[in-house]
N, C-alpha and C. Protein backbone atom coordinates (compact mmCIF):
# COMPACT_ATOMS: atom_id res chain seq x y z
N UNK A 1 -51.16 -31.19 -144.20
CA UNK A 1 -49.97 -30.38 -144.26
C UNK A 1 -49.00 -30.88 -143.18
N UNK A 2 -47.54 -31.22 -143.69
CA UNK A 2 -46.76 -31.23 -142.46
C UNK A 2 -45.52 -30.45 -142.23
N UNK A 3 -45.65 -30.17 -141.20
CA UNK A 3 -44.52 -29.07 -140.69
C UNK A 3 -42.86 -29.85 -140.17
N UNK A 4 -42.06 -29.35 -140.03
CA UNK A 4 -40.62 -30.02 -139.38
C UNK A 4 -40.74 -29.24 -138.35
N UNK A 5 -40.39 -29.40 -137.28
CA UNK A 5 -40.06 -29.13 -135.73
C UNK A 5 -39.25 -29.70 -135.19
N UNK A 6 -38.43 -28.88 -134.50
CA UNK A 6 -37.19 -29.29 -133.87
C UNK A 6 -37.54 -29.05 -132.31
N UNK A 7 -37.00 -30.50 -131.83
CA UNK A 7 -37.25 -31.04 -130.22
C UNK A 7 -35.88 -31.44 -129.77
N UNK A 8 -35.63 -30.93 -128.68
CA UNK A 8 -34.51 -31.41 -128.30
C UNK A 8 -33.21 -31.47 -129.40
N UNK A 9 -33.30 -31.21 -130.19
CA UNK A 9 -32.30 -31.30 -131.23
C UNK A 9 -32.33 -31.95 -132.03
N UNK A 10 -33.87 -32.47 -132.40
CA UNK A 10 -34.09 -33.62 -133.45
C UNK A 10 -35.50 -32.85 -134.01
N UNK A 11 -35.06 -33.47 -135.41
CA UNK A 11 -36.16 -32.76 -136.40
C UNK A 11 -37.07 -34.08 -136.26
N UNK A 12 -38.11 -33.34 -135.95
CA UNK A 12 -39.52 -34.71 -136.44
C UNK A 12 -39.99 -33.62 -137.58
N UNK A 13 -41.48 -34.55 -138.22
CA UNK A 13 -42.58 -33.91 -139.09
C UNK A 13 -43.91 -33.90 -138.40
N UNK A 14 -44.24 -33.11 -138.37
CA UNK A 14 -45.46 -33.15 -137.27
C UNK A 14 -47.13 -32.72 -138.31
N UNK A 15 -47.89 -33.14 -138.32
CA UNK A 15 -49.13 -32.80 -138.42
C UNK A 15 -49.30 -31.62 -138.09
N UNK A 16 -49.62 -30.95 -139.31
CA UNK A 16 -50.52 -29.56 -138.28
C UNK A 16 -51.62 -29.59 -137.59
N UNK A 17 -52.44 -30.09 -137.60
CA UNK A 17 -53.73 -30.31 -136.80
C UNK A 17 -53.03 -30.95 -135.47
N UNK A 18 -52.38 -31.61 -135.38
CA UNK A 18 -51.56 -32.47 -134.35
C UNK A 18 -50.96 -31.69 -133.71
N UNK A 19 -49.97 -30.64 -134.10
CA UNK A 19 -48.96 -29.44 -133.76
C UNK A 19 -50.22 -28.66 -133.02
N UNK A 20 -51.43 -27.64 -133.58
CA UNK A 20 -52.41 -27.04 -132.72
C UNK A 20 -53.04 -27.74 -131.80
N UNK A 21 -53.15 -29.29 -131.87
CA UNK A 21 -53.87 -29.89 -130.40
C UNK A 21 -52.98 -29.89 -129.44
N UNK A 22 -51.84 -30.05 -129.79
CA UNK A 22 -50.50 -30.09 -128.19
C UNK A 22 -50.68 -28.57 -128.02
N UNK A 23 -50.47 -27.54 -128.83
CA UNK A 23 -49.99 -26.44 -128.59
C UNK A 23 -51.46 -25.62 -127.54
N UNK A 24 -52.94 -26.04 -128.00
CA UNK A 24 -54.40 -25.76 -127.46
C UNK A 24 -53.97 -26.36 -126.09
N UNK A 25 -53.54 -27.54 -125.61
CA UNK A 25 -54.16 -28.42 -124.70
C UNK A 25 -52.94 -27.23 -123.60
N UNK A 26 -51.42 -26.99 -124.06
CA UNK A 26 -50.31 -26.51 -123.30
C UNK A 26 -51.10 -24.88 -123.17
N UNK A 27 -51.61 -24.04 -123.45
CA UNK A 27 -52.42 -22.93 -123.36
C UNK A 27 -53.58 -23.02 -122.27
N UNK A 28 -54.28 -24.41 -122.58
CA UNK A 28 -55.09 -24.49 -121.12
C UNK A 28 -54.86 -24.75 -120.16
N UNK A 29 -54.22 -25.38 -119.90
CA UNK A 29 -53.16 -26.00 -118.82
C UNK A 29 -52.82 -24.41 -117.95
N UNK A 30 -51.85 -23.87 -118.73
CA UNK A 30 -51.52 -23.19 -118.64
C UNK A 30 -52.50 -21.49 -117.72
N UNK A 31 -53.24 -21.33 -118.85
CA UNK A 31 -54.55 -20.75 -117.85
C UNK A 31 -55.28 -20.83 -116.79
N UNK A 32 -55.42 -22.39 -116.84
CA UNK A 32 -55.91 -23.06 -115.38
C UNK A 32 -55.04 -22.80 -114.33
N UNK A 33 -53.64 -22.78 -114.71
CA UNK A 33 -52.60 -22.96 -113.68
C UNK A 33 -52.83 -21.40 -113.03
N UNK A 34 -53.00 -20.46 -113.98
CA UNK A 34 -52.88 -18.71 -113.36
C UNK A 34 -53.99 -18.14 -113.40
N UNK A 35 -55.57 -19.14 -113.54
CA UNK A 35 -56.44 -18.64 -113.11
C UNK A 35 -57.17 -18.87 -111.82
N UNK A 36 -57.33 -17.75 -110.71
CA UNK A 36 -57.59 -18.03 -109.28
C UNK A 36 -58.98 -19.12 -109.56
N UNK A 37 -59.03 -20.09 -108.17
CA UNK A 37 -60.70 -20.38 -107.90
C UNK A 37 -61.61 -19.52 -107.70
N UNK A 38 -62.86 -19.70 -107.78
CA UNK A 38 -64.05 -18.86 -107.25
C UNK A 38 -63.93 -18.51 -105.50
N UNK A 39 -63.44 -19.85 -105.12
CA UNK A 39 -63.22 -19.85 -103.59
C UNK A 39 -61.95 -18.50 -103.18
N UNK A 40 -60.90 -18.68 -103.93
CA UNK A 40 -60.20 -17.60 -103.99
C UNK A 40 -60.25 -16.30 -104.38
N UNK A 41 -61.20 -16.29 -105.10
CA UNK A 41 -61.74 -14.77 -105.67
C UNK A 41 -62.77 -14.21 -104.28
N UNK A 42 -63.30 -15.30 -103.78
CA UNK A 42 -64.22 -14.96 -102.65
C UNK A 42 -63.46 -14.17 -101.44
N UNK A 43 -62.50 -15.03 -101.38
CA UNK A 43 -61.77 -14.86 -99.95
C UNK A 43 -60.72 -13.39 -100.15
N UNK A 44 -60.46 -13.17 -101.38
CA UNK A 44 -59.68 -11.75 -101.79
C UNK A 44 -60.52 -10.79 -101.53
N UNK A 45 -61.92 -10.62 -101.50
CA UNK A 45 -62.57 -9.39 -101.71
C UNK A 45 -62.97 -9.29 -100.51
N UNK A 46 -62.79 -7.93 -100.19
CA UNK A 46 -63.42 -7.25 -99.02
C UNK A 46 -64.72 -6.59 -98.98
N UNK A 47 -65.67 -7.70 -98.63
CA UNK A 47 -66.89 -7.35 -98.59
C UNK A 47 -67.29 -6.83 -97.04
N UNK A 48 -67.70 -6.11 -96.38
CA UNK A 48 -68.53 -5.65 -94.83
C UNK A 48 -69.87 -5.76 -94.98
N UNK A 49 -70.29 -6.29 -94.01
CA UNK A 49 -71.65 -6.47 -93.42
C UNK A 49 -72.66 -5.45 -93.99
N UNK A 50 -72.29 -3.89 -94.41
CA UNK A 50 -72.96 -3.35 -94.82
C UNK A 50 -73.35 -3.44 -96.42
N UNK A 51 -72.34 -4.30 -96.78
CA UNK A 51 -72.29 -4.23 -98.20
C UNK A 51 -73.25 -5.57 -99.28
N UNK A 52 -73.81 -5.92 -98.01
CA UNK A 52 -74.76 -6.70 -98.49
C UNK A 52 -76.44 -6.38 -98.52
N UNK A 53 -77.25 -6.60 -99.22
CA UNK A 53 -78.37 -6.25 -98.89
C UNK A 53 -78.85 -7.43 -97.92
N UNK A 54 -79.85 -6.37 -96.71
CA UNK A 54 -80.15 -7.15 -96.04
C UNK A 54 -81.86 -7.91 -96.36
N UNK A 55 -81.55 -9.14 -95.57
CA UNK A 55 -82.51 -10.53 -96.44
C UNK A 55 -83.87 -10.23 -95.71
N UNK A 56 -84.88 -10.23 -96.67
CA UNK A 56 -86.66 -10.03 -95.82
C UNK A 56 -87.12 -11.27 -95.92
N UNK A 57 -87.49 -12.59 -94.62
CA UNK A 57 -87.77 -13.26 -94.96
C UNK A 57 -88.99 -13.41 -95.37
N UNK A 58 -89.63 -14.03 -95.79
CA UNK A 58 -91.32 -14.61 -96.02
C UNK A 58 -91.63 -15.90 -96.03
N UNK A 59 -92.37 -16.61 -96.03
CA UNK A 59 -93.23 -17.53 -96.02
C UNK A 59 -92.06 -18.47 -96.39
N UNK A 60 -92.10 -19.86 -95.81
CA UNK A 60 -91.42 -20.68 -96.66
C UNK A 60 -92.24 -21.49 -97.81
N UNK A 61 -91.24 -22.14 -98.94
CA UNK A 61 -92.41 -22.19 -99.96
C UNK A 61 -92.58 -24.06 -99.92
N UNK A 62 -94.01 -24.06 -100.17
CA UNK A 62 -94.37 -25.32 -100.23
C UNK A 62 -93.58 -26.53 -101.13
N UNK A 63 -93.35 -27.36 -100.29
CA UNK A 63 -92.32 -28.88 -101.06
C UNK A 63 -93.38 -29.98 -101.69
N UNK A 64 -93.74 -30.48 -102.10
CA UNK A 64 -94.43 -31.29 -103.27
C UNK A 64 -93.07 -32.03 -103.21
N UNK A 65 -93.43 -33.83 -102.67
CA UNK A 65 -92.54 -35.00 -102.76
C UNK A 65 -93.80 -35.61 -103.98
């Protein structure tokens, strides 16, 4: 199937399958750009010392090289 699309003021014919891969790839891009890092999600939250459970150590566990 092909579609007409107008760019800049010029008609091309574009592929539809072709038209949804530019239009998929500009959507991820896009998400990536306004979705925070993990590192940033870390550093936003206000966690306190109490809000962690505290760690029981035990035994360390045997390494097998």
């Amino acid at each position: 199937m092909t579609n007409v699309v107008m760019m800049e003021g010029a008609m091309r014919e574009v592929q539809l399958r072709d038209a949804k891969a530019g239009l998929s790839a500009l959507v991820d891009a896009d998400q990536r750009d306004h979705t925070p890092s993990f590192a940033r999600m870390l550093m936003s939250c206000s966690i306190d010392a109490d809000d962690l459970p505290s760690r029981q150590p035990g035994p360390a566990r045997e390494i097998i090289f």
